[in-house]
N, C-alpha and C. Protein backbone atom coordinates (compact mmCIF):
# COMPACT_ATOMS: atom_id res chain seq x y z
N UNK A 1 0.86 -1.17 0.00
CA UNK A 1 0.00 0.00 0.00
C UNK A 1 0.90 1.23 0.00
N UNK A 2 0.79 2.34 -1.11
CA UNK A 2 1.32 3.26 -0.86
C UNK A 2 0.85 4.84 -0.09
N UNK A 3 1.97 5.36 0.45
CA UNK A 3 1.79 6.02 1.38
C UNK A 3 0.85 7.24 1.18
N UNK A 4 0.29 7.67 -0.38
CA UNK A 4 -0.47 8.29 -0.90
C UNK A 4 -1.85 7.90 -0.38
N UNK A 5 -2.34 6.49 -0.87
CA UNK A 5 -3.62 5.72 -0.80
C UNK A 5 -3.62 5.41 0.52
N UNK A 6 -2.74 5.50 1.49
CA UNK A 6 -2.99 5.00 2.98
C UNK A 6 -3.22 6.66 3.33
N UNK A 7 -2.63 7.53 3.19
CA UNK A 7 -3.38 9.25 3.57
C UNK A 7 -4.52 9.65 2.82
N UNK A 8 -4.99 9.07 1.72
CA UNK A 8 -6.13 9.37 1.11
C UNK A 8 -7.16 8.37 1.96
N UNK A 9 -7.35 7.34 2.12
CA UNK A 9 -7.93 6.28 3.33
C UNK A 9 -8.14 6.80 4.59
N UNK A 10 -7.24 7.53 5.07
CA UNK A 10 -7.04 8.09 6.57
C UNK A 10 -7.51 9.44 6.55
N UNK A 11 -8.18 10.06 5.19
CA UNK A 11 -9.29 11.19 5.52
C UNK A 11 -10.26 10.74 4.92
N UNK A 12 -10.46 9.69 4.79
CA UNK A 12 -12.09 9.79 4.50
C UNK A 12 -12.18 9.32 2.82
N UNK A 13 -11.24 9.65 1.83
CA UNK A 13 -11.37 9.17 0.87
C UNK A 13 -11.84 7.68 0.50
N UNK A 14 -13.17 7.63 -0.09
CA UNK A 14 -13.90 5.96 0.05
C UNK A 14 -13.15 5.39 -1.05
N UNK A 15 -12.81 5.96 -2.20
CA UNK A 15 -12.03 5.23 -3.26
C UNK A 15 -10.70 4.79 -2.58
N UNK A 16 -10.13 5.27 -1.86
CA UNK A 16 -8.36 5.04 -1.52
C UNK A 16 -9.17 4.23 -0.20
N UNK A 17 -10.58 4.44 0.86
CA UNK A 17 -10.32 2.96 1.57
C UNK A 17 -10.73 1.62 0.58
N UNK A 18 -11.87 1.81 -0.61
CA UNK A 18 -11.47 0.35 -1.34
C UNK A 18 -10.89 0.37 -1.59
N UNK A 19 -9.56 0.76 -2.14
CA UNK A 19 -8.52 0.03 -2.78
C UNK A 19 -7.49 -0.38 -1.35
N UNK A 20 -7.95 -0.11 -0.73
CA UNK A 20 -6.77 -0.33 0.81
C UNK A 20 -7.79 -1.61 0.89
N UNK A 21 -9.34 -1.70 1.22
CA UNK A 21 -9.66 -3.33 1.52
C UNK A 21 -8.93 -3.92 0.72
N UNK A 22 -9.53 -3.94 -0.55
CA UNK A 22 -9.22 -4.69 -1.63
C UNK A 22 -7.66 -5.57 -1.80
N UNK A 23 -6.86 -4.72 -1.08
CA UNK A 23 -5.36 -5.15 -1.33
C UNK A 23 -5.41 -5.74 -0.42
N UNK A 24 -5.94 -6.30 0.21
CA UNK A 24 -5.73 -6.74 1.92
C UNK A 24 -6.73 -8.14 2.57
N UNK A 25 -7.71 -7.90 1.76
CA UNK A 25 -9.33 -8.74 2.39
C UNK A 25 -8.78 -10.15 1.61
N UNK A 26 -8.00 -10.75 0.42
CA UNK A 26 -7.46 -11.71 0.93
C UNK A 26 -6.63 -12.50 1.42
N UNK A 27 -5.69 -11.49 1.81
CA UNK A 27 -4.50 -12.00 3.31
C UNK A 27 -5.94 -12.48 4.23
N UNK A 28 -6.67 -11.33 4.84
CA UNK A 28 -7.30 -11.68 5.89
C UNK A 28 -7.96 -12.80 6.18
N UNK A 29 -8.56 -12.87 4.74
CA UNK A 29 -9.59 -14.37 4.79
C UNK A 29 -8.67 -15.66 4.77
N UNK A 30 -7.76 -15.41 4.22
CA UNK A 30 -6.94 -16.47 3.99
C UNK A 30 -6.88 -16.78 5.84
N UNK A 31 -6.02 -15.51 6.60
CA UNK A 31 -5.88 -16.13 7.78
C UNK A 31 -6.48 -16.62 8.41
N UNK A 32 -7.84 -15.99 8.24
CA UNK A 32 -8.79 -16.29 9.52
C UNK A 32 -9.49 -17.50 9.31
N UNK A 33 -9.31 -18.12 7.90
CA UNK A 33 -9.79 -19.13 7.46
C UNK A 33 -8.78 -19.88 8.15
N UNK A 34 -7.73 -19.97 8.40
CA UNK A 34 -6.54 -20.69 8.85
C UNK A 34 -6.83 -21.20 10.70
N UNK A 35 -7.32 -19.83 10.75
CA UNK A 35 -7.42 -20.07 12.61
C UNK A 35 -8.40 -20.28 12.75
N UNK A 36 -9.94 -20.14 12.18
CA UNK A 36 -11.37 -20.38 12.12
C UNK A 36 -11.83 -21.64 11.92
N UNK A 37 -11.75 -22.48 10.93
CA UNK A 37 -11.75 -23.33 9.81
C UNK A 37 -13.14 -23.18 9.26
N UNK A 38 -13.84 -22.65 9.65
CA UNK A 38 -15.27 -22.43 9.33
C UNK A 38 -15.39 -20.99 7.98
N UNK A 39 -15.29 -21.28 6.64
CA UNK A 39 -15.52 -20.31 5.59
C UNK A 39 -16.10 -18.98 6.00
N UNK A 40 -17.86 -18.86 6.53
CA UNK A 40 -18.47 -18.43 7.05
C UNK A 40 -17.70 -17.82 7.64
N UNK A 41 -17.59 -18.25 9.18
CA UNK A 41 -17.06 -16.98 9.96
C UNK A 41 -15.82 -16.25 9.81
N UNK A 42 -14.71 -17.01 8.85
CA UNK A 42 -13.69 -16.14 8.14
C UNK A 42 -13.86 -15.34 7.21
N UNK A 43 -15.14 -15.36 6.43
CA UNK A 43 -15.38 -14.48 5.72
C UNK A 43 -15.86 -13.08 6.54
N UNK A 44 -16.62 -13.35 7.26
CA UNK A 44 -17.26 -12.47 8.94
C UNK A 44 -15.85 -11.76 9.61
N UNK A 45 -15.17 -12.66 9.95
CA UNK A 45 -13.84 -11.91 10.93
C UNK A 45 -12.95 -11.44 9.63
N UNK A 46 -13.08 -11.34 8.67
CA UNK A 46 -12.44 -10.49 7.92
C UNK A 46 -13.18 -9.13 7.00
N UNK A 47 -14.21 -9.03 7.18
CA UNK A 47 -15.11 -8.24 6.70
C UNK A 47 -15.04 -7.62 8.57
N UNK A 48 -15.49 -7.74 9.55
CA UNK A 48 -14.88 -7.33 10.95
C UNK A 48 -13.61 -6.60 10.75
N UNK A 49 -12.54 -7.03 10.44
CA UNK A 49 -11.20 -6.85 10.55
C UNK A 49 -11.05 -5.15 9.43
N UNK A 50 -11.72 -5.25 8.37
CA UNK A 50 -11.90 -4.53 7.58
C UNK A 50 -12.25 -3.68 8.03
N UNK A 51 -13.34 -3.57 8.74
CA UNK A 51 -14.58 -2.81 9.57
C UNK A 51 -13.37 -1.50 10.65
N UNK A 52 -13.02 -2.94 11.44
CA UNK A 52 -12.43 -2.37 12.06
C UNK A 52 -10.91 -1.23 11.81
N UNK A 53 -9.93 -1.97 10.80
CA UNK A 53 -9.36 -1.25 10.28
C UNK A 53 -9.56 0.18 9.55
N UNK A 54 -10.71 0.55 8.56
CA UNK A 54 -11.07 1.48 8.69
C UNK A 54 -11.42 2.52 9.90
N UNK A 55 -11.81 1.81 10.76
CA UNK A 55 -12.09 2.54 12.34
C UNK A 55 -11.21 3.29 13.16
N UNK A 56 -10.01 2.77 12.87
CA UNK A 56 -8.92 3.24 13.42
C UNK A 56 -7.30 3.43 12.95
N UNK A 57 -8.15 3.34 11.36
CA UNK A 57 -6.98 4.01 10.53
C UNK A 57 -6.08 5.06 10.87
N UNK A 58 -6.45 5.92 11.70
CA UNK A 58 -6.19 7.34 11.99
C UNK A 58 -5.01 7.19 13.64
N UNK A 59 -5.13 5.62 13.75
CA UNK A 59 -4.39 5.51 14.93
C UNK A 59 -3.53 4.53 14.11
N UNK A 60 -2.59 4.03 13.08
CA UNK A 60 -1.51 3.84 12.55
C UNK A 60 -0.50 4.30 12.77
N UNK A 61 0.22 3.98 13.36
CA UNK A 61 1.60 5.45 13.38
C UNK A 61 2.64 4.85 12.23
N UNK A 62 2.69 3.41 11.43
CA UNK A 62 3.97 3.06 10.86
C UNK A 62 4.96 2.90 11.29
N UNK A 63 4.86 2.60 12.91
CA UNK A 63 5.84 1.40 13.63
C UNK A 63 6.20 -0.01 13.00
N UNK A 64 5.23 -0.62 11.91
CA UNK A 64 4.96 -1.77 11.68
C UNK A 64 4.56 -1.65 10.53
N UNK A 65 4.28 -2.43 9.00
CA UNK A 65 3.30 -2.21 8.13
C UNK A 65 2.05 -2.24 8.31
N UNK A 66 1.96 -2.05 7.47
CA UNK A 66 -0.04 -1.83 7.15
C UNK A 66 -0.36 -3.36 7.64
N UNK A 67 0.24 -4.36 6.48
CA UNK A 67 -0.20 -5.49 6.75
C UNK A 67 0.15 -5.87 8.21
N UNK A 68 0.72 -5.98 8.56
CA UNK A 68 1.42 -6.33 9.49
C UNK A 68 0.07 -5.96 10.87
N UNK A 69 0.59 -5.02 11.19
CA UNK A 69 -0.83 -3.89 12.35
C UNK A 69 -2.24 -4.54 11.62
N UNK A 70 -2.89 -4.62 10.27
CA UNK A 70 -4.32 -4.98 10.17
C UNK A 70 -4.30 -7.06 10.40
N UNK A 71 -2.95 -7.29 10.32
CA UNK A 71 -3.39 -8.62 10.73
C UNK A 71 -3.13 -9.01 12.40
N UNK A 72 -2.60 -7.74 13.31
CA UNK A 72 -2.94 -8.11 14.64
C UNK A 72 -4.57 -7.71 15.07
N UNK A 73 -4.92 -7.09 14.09
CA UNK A 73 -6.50 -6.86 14.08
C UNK A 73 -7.55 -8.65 13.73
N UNK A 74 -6.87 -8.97 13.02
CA UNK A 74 -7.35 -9.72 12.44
C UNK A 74 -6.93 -10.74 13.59
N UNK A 75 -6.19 -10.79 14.00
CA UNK A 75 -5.82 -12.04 15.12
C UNK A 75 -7.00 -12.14 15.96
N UNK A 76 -6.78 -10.90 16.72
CA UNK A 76 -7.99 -10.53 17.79
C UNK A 76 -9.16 -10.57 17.30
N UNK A 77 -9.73 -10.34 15.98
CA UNK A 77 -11.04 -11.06 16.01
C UNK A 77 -11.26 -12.23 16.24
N UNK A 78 -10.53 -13.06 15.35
CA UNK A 78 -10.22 -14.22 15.67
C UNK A 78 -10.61 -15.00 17.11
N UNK A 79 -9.65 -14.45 17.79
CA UNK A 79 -9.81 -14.60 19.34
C UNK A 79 -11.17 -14.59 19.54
N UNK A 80 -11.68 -13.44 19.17
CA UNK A 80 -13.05 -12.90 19.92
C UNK A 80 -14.16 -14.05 19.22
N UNK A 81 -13.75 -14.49 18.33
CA UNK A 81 -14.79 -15.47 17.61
C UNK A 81 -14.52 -16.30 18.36
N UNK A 82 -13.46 -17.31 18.68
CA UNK A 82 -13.52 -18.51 19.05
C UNK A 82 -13.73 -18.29 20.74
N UNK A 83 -13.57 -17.34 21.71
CA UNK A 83 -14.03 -17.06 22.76
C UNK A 83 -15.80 -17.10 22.86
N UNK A 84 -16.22 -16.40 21.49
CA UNK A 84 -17.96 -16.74 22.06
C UNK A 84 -18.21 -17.84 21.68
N UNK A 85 -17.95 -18.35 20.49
CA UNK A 85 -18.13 -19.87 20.45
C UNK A 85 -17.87 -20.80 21.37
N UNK A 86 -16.34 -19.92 22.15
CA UNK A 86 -16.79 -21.27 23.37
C UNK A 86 -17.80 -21.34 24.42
N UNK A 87 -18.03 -19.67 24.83
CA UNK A 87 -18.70 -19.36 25.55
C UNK A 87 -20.49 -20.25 25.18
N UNK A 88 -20.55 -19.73 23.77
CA UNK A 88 -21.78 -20.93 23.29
C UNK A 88 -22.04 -22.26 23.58
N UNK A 89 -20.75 -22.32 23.51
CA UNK A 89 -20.76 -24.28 23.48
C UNK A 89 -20.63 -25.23 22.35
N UNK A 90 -20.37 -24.22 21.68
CA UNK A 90 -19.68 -24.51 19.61
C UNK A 90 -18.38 -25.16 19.60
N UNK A 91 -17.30 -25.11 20.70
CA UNK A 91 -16.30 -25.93 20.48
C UNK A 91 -16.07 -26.07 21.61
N UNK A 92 -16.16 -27.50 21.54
CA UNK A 92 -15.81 -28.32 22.77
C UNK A 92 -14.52 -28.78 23.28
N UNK A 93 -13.85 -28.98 24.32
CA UNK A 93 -12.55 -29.52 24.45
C UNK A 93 -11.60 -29.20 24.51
N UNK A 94 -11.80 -27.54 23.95
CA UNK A 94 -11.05 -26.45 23.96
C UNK A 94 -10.32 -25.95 24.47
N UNK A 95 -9.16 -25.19 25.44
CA UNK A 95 -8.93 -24.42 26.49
C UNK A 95 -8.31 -23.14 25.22
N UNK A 96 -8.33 -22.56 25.18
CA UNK A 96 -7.93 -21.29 24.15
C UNK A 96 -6.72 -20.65 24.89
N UNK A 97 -6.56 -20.88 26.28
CA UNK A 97 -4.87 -20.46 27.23
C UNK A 97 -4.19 -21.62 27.02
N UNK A 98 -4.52 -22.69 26.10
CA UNK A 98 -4.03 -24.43 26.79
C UNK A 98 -2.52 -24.02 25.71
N UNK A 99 -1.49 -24.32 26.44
CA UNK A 99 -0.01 -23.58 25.42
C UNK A 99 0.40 -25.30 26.22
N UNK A 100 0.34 -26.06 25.79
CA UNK A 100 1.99 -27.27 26.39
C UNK A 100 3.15 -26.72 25.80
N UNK A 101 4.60 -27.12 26.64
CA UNK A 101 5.72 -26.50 26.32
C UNK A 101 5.95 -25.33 27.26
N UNK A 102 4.52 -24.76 28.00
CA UNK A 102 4.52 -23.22 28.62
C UNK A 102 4.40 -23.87 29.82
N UNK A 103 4.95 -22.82 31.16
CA UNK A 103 4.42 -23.16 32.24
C UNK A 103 3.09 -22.45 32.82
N UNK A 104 3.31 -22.30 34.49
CA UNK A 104 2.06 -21.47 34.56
C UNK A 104 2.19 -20.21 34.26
N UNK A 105 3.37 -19.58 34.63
CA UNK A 105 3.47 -18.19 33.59
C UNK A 105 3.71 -17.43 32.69
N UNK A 106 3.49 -18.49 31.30
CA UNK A 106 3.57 -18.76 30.20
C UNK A 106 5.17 -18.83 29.77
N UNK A 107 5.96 -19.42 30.46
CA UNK A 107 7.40 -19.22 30.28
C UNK A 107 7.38 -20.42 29.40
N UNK A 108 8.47 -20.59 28.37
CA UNK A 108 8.76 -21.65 27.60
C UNK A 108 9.40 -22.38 27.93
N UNK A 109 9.00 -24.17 28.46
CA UNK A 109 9.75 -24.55 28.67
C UNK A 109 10.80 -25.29 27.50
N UNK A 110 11.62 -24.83 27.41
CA UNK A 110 12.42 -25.48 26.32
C UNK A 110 13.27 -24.54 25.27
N UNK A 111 13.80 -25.00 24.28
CA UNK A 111 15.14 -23.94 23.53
C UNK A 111 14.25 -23.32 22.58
N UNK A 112 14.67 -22.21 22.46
CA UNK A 112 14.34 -21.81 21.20
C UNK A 112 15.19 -21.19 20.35
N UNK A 113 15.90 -21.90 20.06
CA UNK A 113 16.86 -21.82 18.90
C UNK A 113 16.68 -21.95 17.63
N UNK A 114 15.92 -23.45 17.42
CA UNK A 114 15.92 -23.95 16.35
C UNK A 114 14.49 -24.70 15.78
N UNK A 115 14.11 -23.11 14.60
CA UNK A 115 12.77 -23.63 14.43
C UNK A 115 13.09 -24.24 12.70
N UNK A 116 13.81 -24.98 12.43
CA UNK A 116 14.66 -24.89 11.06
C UNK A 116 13.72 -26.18 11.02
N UNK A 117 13.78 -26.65 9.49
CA UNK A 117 12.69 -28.02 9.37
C UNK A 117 11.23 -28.35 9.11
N UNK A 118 10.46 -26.60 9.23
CA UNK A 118 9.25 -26.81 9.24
C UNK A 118 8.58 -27.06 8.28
N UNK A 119 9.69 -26.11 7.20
CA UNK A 119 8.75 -26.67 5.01
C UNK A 119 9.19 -27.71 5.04
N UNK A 120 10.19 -28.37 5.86
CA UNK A 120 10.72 -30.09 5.18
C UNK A 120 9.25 -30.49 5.90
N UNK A 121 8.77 -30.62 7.11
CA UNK A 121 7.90 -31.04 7.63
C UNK A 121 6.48 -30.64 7.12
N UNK A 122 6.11 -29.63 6.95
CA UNK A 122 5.07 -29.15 5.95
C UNK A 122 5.11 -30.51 4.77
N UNK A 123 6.44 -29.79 3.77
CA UNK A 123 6.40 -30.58 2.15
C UNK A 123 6.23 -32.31 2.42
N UNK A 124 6.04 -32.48 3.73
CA UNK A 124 5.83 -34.09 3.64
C UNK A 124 4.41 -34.90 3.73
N UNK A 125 3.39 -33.53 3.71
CA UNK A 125 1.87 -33.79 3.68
C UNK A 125 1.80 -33.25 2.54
N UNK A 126 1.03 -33.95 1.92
CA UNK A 126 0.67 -33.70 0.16
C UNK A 126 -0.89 -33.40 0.42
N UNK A 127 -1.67 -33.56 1.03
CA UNK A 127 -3.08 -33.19 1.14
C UNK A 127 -3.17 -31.64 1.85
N UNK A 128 -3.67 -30.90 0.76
CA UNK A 128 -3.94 -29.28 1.33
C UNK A 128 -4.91 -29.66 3.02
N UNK A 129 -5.82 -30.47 2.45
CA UNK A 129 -7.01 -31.00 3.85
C UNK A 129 -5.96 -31.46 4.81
N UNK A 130 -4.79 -32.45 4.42
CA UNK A 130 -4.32 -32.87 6.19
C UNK A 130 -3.22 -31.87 6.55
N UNK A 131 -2.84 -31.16 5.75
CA UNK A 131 -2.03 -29.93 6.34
C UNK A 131 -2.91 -28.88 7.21
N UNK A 132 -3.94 -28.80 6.60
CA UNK A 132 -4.87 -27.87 7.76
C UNK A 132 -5.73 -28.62 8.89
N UNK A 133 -5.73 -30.10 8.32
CA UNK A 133 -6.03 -30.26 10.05
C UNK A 133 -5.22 -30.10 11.36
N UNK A 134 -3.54 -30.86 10.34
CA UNK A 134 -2.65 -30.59 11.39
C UNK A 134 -2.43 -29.46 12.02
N UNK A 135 -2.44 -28.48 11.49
CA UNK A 135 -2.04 -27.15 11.90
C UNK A 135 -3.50 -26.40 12.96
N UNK A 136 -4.37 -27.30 12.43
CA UNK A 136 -5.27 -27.25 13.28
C UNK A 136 -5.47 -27.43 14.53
N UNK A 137 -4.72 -28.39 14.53
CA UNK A 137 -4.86 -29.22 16.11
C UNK A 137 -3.70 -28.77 16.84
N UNK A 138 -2.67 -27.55 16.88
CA UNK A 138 -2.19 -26.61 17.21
C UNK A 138 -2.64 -26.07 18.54
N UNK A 139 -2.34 -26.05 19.55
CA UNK A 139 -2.77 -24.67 20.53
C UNK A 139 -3.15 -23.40 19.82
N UNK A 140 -3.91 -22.74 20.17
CA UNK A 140 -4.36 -21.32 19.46
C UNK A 140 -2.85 -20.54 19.24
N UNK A 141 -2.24 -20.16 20.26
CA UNK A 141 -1.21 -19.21 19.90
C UNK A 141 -0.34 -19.98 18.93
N UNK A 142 0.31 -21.32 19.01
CA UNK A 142 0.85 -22.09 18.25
C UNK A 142 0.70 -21.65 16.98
N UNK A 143 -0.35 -22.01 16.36
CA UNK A 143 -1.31 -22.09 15.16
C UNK A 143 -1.33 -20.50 14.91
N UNK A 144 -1.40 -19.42 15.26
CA UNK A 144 -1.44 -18.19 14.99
C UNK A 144 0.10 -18.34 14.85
N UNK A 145 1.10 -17.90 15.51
CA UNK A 145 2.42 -17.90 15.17
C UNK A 145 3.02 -18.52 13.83
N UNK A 146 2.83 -19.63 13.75
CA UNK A 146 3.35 -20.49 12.36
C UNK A 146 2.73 -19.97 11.26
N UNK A 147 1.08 -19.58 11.17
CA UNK A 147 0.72 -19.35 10.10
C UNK A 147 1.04 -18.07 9.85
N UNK A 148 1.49 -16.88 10.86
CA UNK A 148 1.82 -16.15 10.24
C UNK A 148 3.06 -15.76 9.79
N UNK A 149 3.63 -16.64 10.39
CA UNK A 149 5.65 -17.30 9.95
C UNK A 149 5.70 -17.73 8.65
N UNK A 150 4.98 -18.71 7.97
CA UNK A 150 5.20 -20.09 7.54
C UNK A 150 4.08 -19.49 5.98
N UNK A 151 2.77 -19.25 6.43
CA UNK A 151 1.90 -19.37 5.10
C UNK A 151 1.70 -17.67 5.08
N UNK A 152 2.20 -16.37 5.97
CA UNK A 152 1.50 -14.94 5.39
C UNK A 152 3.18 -14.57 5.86
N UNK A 153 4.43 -15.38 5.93
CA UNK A 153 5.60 -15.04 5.59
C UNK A 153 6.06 -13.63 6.22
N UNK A 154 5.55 -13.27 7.73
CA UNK A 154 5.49 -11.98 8.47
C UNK A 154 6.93 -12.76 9.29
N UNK A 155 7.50 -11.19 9.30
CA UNK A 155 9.63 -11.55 9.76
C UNK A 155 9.27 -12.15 11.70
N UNK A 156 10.10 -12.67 12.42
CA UNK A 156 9.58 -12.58 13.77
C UNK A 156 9.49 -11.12 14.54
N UNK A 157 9.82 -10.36 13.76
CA UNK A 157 9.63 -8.75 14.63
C UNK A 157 8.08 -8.53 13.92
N UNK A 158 7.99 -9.03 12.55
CA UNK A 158 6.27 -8.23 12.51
C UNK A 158 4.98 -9.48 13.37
N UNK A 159 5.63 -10.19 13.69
CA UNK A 159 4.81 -11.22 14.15
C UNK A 159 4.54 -10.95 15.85
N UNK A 160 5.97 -10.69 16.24
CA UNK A 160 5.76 -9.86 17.57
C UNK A 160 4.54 -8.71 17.48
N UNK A 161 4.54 -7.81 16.78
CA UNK A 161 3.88 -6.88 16.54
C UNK A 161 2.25 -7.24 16.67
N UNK A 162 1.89 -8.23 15.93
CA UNK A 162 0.79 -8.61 15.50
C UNK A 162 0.02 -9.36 16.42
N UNK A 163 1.02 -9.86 17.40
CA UNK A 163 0.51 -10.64 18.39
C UNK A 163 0.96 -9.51 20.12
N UNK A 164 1.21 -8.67 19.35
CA UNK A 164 1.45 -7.74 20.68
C UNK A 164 2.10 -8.49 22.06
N UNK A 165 3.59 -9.18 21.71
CA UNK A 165 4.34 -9.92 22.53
C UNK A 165 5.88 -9.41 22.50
N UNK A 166 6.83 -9.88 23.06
CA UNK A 166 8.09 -10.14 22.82
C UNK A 166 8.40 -10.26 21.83
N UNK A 167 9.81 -10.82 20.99
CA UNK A 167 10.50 -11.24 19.41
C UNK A 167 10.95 -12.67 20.44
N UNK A 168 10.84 -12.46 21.55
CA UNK A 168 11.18 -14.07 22.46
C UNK A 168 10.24 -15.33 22.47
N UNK A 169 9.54 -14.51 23.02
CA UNK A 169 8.30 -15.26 22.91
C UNK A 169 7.81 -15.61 21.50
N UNK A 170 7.38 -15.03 20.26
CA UNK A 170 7.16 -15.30 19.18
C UNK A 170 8.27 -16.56 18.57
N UNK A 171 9.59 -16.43 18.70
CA UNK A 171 10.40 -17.65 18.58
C UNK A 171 10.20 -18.38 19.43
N UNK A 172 9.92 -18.30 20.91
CA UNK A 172 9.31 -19.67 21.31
C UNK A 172 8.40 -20.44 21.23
N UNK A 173 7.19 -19.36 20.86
CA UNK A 173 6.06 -20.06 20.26
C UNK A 173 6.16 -21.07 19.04
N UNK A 174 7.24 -20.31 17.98
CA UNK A 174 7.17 -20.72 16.90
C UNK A 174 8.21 -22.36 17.07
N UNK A 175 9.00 -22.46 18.14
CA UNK A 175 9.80 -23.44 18.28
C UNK A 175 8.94 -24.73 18.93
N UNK A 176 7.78 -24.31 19.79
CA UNK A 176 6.76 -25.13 20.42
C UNK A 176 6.24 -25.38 19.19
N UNK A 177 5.85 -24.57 18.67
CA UNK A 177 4.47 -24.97 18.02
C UNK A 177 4.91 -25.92 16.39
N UNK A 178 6.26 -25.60 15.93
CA UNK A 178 7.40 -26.20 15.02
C UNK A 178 7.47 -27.68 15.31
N UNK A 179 7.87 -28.03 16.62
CA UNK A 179 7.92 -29.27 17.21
C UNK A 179 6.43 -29.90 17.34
N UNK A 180 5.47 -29.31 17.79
CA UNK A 180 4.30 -29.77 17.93
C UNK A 180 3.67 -30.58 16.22
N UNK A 181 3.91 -29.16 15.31
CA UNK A 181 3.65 -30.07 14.23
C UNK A 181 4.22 -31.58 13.65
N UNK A 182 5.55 -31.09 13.48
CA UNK A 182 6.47 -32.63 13.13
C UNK A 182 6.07 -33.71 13.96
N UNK A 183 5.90 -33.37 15.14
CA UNK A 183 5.38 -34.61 15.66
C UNK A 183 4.15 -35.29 15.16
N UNK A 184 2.86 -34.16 15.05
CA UNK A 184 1.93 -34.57 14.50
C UNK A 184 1.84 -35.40 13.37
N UNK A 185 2.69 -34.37 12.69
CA UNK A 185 3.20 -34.73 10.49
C UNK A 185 3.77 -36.77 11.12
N UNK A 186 4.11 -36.62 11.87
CA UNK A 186 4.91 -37.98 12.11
C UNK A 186 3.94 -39.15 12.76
N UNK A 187 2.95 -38.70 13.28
CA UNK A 187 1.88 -39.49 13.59
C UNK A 187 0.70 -39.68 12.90
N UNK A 188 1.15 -38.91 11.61
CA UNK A 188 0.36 -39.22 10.23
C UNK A 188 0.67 -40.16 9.64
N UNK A 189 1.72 -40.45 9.49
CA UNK A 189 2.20 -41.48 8.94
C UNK A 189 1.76 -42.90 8.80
């Protein structure tokens, strides 16, 4: 997005905010389809995300990219979806804090050095369907971290950003949640 069409967006100009959705609404769906699995409500938390991004365009400062800042928007809907659903009783079994690898104060237990291995581990599921279950069956933060590492290719400083954490924590997540998959990918087998 250029810095023209993001100041034409940020007064009000409706042509410069569609072309700001437009460049953007399918990163979003893509993600939220990722953390959702439900079409429907990723189409919803990204039309939300949209919503919202327009809302508070005017509070951007360009600490971060565009993309970057509208997909910690997009996280937190996210969140907020699968929080009333649990609250509903739509997903069962759930804990949405449940992190293994973490202790009780979310400290990591374990290295995070080395999250190297994950496209070898990815490229060894050939079904688009069992790559997203696996990644499915992820802890929430897990599954947010990787996909935005791995499939929307955000550096670990914009991922910090997006998840409003540490650059520590985001590599530990991504080292839990790295290991969590291969194991899975390996119990596919």
């Amino acid at each position: 997005m250029d810095e023209r069409t993001l100041q034409q967006a940020r007064d009000g100009d409706r042509d410069a905010q569609s072309r700001l959705l437009r460049g953007l609404q399918d990163d979003w769906y893509r993600y939220c389809l990722s953390q959702l699995r439900d079409p429907d409500q990723a189409a919803d938390a990204a039309q939300e995300t949209g919503l919202r991004t327009l809302k508070s365009l005017a509070r951007f400062d360009g600490r971060s990219t565009l993309k970057t800042w509208t997909f910690g928007i997009a996280l937190n809907v996210c969140r907020e979806i699968r929080r009333r659903e649990l609250r509903r009783g739509g997903i069962s079994g759930i804990d949405p804090n449940d992190e293994p690898g973490f202790d009780a104060r979310g400290a990591f237990l374990g290295r995070d050095d080395d999250d190297a291995g994950a496209a070898g581990a990815v490229e060894r599921i050939d079904d688009a369907t069992a790559l997203r279950d696996v990644l499915a069956s992820l802890p929430q933060r897990q599954r947010e971290a990787v996909t935005l590492r791995y499939f929307e290719d955000l550096s670990v400083q914009d991922i910090a950003k997006a998840m409003a954490c540490a650059e520590g924590t985001v590599k530990a997540t991504l080292f839990a949640g790295i290991r969590n998959l291969k194991a899975r990918i390996e119990r596919r087998k």
